[in-house]
C-alpha atoms as a PDB file:
ATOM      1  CA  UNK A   1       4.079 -11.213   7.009  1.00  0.00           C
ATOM      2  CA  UNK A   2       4.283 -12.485   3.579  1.00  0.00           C
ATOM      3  CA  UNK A   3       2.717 -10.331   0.440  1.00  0.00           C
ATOM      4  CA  UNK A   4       0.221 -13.629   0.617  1.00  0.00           C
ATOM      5  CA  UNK A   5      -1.521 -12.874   3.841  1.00  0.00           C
ATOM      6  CA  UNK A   6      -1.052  -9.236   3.430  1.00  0.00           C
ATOM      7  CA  UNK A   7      -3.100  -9.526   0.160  1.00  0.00           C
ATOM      8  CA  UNK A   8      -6.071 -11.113   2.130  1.00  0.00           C
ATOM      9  CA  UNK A   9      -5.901  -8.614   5.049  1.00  0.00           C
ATOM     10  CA  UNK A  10      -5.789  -5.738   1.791  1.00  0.00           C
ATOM     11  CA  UNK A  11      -8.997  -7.596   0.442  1.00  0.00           C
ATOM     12  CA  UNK A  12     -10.640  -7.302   3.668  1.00  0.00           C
ATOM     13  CA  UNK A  13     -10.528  -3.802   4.123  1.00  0.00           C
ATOM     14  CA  UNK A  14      -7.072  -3.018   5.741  1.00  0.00           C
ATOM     15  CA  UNK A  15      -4.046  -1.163   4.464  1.00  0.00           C
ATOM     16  CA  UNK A  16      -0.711  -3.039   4.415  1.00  0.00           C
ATOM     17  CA  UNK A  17       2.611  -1.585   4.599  1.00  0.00           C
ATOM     18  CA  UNK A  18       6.745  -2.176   4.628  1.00  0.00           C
ATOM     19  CA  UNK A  19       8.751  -0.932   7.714  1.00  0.00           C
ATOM     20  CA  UNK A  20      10.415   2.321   5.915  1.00  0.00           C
ATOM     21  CA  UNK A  21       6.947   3.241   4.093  1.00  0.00           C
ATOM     22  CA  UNK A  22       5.302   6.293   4.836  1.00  0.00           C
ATOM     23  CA  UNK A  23       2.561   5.581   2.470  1.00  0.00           C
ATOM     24  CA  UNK A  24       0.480   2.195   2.713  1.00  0.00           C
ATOM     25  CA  UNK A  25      -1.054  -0.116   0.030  1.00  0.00           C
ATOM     26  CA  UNK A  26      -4.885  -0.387   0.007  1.00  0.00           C
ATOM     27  CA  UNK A  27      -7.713  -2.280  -2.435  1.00  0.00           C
ATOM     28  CA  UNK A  28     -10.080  -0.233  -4.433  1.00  0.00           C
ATOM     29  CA  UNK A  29     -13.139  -2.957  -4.557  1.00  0.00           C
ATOM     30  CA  UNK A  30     -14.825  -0.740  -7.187  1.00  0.00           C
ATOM     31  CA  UNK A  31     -11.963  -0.661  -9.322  1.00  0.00           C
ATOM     32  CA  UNK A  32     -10.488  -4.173  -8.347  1.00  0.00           C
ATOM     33  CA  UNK A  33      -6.963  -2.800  -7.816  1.00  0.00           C
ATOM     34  CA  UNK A  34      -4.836  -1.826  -5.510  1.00  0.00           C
ATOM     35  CA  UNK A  35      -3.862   1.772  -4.873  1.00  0.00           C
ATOM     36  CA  UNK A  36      -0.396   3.146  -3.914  1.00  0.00           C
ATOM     37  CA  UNK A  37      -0.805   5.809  -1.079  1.00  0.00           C
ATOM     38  CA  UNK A  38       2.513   7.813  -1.549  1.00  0.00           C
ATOM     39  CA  UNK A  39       4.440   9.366   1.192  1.00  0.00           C
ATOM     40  CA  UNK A  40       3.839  12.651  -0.787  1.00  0.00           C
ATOM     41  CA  UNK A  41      -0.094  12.427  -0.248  1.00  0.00           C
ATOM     42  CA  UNK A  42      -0.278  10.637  -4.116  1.00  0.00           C
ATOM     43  CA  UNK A  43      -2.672   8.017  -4.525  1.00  0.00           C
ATOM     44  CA  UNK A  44      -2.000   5.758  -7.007  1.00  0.00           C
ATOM     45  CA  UNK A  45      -3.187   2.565  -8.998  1.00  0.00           C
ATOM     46  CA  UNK A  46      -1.035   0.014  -9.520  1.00  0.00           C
ATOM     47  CA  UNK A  47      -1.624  -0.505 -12.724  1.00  0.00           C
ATOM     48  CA  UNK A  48      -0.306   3.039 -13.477  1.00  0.00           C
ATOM     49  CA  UNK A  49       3.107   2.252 -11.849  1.00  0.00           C
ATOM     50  CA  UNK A  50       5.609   4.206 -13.318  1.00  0.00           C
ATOM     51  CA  UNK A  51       8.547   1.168 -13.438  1.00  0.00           C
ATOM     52  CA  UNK A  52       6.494  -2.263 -12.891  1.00  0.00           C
ATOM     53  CA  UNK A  53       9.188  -4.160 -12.266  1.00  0.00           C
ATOM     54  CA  UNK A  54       9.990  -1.875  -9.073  1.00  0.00           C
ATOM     55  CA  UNK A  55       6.292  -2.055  -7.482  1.00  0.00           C
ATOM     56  CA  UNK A  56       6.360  -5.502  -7.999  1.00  0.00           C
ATOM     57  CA  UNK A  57       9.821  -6.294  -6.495  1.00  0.00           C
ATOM     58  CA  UNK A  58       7.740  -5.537  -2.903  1.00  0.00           C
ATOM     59  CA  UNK A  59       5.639  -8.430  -3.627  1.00  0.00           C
ATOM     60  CA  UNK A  60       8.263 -10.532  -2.945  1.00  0.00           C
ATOM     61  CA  UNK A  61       8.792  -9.362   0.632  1.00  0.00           C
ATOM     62  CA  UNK A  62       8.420 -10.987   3.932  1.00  0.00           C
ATOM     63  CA  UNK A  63       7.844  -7.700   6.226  1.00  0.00           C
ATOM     64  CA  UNK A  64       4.825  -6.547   5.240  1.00  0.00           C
ATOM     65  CA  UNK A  65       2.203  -5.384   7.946  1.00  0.00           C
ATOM     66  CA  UNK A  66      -0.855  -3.817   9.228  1.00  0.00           C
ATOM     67  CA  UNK A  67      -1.451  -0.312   9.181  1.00  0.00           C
ATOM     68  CA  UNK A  68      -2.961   0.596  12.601  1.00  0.00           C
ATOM     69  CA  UNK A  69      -3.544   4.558  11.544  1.00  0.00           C
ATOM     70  CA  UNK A  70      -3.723   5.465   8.614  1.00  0.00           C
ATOM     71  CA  UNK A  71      -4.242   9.326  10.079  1.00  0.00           C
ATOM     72  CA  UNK A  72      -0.453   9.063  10.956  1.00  0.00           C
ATOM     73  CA  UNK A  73       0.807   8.002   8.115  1.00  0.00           C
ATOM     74  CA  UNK A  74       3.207  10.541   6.201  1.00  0.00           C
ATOM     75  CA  UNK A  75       1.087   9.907   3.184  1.00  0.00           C
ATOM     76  CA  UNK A  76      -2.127  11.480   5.657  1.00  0.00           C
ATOM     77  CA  UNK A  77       0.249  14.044   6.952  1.00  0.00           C
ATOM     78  CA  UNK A  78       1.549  15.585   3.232  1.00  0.00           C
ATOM     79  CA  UNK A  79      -2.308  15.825   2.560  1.00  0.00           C
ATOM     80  CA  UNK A  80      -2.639  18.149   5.537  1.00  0.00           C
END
């Protein structure tokens, strides 16, 4: 799906992600961002992206999707 749609799902409480993740994107309603679940078990903001221009790049994707599980997620498993 496009980063649009993915956005809204996000907003509504799911976590989004592209095909080769192992991490997922989620929103933080408290903080009114979204937050980077890493593959290595990092969570972080968006805002706190290390190069912008990369994180945004996904934006412009067509493949995003639904997370199903987050528990089997590599980002759940490197917390383990």
């Amino acid at each position: 799906m496009h980063f649009q749609a993915a956005y809204s799902y996000m907003k509504r409480g799911h976590a989004i992600t592209l095909p080769e993740w192992g991490g997922y994107w989620t929103w933080d309603d408290a903080a009114k961002t979204v937050l980077m679940h890493t593959r290595k078990g990092e969570v972080i903001g968006i805002r706190d992206s290390q190069d912008m221009d990369y994180t945004l790049s996904f934006t412009f994707r067509d493949d995003w999707e639904l997370v199903t599980d987050i528990s089997t997620t590599e980002h759940n498993q490197a917390k383990a």
